[in-house]
N, C-alpha and C. Protein backbone atom coordinates (compact mmCIF):
# COMPACT_ATOMS: atom_id res chain seq x y z
N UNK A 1 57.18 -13.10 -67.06
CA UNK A 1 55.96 -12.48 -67.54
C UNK A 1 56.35 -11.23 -68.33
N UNK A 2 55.84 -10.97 -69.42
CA UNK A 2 55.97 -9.57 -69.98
C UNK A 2 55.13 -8.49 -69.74
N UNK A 3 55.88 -7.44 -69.91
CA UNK A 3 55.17 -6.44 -69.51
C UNK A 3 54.88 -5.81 -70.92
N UNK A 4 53.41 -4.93 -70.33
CA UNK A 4 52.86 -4.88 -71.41
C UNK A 4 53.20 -3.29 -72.15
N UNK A 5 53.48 -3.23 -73.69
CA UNK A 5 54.31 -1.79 -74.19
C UNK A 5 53.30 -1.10 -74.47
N UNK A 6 54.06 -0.18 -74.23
CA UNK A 6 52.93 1.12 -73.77
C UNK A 6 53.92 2.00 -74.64
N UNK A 7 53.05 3.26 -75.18
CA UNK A 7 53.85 4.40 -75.71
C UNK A 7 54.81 5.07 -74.65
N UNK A 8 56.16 5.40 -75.27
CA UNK A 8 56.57 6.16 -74.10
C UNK A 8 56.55 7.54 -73.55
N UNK A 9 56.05 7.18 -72.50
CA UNK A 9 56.44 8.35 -71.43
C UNK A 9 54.86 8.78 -71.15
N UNK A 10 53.86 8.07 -72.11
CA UNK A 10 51.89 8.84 -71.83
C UNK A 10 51.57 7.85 -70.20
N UNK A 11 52.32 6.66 -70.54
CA UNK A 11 51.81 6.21 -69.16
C UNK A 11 52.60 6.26 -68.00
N UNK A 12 53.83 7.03 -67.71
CA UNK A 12 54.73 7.36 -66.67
C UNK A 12 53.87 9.00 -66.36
N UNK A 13 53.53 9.43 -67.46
CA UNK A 13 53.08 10.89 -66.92
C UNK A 13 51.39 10.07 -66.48
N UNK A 14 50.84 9.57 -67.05
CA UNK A 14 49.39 9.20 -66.14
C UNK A 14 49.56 8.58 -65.21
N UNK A 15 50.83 7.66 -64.90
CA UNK A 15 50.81 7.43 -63.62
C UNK A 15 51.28 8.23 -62.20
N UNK A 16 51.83 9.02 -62.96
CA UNK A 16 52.41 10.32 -62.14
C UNK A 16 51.19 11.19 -61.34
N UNK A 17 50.32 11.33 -62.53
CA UNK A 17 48.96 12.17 -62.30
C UNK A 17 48.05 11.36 -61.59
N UNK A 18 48.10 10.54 -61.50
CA UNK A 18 46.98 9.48 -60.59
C UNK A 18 47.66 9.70 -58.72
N UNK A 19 48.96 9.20 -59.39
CA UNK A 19 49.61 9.23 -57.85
C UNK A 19 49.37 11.21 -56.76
N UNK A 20 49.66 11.58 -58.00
CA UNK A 20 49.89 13.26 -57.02
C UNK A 20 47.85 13.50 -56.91
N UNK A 21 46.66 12.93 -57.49
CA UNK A 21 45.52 12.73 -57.37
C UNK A 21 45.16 12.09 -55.92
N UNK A 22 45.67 10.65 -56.07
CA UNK A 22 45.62 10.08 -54.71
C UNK A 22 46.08 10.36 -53.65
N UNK A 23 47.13 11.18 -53.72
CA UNK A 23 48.14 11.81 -52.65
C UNK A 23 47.16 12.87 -52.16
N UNK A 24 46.85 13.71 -53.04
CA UNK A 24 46.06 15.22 -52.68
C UNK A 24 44.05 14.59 -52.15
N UNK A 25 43.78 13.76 -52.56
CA UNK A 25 42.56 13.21 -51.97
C UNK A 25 43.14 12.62 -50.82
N UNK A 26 43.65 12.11 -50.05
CA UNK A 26 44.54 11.37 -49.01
C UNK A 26 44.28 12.35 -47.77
N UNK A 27 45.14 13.62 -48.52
CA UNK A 27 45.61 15.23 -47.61
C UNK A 27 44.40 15.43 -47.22
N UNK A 28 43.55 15.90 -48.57
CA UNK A 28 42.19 16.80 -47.90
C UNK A 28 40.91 15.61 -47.41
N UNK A 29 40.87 14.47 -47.02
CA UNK A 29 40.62 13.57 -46.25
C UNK A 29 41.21 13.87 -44.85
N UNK A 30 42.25 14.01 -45.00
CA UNK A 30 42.69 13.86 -43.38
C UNK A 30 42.39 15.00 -42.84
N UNK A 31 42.72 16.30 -43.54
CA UNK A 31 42.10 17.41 -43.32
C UNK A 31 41.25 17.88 -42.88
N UNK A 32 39.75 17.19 -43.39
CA UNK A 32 38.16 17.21 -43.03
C UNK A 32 38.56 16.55 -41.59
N UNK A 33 38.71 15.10 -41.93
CA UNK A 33 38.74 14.49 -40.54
C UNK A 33 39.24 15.33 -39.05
N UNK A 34 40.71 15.83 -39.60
CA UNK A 34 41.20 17.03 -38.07
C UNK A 34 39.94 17.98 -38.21
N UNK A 35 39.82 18.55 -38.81
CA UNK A 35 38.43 19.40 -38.36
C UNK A 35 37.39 19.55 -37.92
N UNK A 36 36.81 18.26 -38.40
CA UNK A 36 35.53 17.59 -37.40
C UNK A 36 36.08 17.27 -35.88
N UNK A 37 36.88 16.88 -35.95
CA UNK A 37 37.49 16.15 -34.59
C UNK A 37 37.80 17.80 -33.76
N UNK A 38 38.62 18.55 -34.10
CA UNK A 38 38.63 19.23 -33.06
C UNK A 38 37.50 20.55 -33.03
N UNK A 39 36.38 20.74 -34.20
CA UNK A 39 35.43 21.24 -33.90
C UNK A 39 33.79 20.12 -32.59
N UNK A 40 34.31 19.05 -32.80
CA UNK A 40 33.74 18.41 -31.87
C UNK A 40 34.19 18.43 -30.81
N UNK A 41 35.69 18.39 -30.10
CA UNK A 41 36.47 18.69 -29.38
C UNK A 41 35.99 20.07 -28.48
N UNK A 42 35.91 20.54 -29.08
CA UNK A 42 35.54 21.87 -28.48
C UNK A 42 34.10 22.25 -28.26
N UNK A 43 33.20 21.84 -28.87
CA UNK A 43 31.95 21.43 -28.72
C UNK A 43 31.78 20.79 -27.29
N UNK A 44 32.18 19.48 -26.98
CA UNK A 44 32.37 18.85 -25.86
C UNK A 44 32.44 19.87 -24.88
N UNK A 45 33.41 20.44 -25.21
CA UNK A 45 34.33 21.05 -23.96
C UNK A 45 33.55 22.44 -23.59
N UNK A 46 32.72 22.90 -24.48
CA UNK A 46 31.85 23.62 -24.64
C UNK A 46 30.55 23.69 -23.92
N UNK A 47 29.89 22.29 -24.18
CA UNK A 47 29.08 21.96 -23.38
C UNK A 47 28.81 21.64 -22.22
N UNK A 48 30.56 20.76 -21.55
CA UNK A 48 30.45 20.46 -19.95
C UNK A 48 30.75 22.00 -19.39
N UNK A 49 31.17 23.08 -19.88
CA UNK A 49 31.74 24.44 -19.29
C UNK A 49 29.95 24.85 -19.01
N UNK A 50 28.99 24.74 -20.03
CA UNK A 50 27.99 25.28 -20.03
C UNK A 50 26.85 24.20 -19.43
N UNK A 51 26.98 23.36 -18.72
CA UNK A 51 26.03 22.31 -17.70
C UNK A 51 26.95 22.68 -16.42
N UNK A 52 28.17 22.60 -16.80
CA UNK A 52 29.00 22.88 -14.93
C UNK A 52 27.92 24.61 -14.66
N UNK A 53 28.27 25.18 -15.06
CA UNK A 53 27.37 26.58 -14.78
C UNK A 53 25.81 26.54 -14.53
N UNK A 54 25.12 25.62 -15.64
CA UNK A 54 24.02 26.33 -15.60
C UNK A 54 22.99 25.38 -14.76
N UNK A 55 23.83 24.06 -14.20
CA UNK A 55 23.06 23.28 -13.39
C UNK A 55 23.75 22.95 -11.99
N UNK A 56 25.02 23.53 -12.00
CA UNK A 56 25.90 23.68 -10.43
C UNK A 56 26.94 22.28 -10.54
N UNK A 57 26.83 21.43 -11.96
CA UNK A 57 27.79 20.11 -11.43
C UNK A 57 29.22 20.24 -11.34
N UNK A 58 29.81 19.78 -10.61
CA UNK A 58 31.40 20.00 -10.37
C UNK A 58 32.32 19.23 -11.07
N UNK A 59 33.37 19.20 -10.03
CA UNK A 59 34.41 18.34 -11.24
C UNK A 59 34.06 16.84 -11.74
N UNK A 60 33.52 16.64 -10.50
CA UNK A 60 32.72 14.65 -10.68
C UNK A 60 32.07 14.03 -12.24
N UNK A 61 31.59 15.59 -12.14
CA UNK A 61 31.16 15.28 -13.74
C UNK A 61 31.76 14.45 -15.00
N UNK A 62 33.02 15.23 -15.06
CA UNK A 62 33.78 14.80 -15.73
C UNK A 62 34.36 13.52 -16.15
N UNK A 63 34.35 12.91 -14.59
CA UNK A 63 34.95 11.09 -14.75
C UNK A 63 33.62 11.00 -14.71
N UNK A 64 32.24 11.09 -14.44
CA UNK A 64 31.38 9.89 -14.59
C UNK A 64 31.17 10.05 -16.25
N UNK A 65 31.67 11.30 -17.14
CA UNK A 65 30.93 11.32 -18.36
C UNK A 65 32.15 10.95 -19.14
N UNK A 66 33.37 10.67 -18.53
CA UNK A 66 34.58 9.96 -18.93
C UNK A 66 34.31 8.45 -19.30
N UNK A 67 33.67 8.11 -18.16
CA UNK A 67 33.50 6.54 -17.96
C UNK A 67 32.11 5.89 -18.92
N UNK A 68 31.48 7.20 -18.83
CA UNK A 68 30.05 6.52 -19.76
C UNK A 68 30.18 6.56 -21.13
N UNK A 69 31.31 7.67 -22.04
CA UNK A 69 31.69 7.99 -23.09
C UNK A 69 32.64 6.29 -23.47
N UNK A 70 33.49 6.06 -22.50
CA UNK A 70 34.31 5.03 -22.94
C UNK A 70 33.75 3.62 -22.70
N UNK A 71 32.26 3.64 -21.94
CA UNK A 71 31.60 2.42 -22.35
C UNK A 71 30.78 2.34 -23.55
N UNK A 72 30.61 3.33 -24.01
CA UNK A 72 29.45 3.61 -25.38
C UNK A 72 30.48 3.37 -26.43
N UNK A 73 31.88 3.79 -26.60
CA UNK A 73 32.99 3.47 -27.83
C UNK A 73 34.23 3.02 -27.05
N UNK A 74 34.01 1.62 -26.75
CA UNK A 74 35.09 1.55 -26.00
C UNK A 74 36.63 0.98 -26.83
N UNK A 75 36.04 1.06 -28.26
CA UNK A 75 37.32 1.14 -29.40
C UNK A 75 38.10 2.05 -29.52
N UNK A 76 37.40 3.18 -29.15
CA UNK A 76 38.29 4.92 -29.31
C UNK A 76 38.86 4.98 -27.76
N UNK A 77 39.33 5.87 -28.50
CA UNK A 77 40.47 6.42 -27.33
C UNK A 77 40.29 8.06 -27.70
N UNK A 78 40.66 8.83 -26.18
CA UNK A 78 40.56 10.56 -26.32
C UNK A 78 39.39 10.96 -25.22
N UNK A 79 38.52 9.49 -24.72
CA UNK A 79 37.86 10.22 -24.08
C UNK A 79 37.81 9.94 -22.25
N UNK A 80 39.14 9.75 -21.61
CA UNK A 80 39.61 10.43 -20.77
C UNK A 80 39.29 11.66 -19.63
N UNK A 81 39.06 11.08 -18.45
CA UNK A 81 38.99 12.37 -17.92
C UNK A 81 39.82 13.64 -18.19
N UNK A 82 40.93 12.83 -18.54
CA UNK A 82 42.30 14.41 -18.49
C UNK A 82 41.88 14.88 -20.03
N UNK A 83 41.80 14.39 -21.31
CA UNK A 83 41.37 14.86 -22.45
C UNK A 83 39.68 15.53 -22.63
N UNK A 84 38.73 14.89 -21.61
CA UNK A 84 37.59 16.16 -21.15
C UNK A 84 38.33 17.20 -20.28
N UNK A 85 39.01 17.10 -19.80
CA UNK A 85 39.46 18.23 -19.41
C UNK A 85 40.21 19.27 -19.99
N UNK A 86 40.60 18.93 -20.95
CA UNK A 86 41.36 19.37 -22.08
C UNK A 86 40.63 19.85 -23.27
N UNK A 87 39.52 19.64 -23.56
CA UNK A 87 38.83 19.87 -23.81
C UNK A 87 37.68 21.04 -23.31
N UNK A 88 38.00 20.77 -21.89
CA UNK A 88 36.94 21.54 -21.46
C UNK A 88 37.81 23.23 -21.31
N UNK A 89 38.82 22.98 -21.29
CA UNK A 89 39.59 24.22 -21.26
C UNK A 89 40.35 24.73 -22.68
N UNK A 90 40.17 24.29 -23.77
CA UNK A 90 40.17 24.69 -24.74
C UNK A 90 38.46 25.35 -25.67
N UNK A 91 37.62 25.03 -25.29
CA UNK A 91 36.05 25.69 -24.87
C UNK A 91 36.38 27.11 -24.07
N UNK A 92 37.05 27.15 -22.84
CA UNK A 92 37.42 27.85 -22.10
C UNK A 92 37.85 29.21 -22.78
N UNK A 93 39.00 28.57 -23.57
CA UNK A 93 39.88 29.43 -23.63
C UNK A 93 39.88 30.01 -25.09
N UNK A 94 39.02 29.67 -25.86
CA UNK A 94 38.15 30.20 -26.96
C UNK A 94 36.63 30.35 -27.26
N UNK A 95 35.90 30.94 -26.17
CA UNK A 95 35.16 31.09 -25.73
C UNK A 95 34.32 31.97 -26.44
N UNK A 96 35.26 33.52 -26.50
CA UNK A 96 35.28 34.38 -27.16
C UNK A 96 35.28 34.91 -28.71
N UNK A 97 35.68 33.51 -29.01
CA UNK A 97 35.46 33.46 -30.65
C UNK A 97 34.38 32.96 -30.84
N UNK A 98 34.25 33.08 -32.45
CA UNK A 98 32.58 32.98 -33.22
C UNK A 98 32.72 31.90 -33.77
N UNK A 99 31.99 30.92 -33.40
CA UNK A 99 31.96 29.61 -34.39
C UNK A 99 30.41 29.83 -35.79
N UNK A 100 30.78 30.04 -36.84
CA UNK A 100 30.06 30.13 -37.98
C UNK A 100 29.99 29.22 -39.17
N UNK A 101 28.71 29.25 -39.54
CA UNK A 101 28.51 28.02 -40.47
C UNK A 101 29.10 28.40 -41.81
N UNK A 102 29.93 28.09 -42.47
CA UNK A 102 30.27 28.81 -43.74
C UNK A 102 30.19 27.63 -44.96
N UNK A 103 29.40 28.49 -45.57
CA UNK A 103 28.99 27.20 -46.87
C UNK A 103 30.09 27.33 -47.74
N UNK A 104 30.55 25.74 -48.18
CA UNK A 104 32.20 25.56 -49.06
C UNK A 104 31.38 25.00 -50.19
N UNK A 105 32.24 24.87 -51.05
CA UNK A 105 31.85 23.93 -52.03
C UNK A 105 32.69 22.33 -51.80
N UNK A 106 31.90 21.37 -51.39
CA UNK A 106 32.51 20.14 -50.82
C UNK A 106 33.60 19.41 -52.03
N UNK A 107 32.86 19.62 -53.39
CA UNK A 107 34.28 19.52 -54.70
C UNK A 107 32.87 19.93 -55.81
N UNK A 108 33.67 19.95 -56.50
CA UNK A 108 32.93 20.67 -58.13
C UNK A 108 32.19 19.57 -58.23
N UNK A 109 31.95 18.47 -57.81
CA UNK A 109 31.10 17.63 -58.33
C UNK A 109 29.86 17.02 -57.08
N UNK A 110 29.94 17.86 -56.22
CA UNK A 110 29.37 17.12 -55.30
C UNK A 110 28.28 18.27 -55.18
N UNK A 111 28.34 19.51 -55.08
CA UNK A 111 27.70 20.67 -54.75
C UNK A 111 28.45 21.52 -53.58
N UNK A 112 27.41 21.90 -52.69
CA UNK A 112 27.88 22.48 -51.63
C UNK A 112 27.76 21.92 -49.78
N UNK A 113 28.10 21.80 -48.83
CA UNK A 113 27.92 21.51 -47.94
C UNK A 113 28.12 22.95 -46.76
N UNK A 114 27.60 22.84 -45.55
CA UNK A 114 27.93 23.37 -44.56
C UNK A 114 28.77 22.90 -43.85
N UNK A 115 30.25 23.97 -43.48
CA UNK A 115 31.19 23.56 -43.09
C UNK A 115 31.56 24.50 -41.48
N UNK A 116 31.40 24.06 -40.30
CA UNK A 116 31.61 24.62 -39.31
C UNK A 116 32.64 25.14 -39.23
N UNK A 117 33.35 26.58 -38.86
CA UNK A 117 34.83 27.12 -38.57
C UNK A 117 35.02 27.86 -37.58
N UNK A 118 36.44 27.80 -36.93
CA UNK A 118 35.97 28.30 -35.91
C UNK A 118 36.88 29.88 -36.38
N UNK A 119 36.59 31.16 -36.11
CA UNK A 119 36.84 32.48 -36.89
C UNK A 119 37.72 33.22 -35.53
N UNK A 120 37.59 34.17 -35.87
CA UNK A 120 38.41 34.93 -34.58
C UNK A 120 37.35 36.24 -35.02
């Protein structure tokens, strides 16, 4: 089969630029994703710290909301008694910090979104 001629070197540099494009959309994909995940993470862990207190439930809690979490997605994995617990002590142990809504610009073409962070 032949390949098809191209001027040289316009389509080694556009393919260059596509690739380091796809690469850098790839990054800040995975990026968003860790962030949601461990601002939910802590959320969680947030919330069983603040029902153990404000309604008296103990550790039990934990495996029955272990067990009801992993019948509702029982494709995922993370939700573990020992990872609520891990959770629940990372809540714990940033407690003291300010979680604030800070508006980003989601990309020049999309507008803006609200982006949760957690600040010190």
């Amino acid at each position: 089969m032949n390949e098809l001629a191209l001027p040289a070197g316009s389509y080694e540099e556009w393919l260059q630029s596509l690739k380091e494009r796809i690469t850098g959309a790839q990054t800040r994909a995975v990026l968003a994703v860790n962030r949601e995940l461990v601002l939910l993470y802590w959320q969680i862990g947030r919330e069983i710290l603040d029902r153990q207190r404000r309604h008296g439930w103990g550790a039990k809690v934990v495996d029955r909301l272990a067990r009801d979490l992993r019948r509702a997605f029982p494709d995922q994995k993370g939700f573990s008694p020992r990872n609520l617990k891990y959770m629940r002590a990372f809540a714990e142990a940033w407690c003291s910090k300010i979680i604030r809504l800070e508006s980003r610009m989601a990309s020049r073409n999309t507008g803006s979104s609200a982006s949760p962070v957690l600040t010190s």
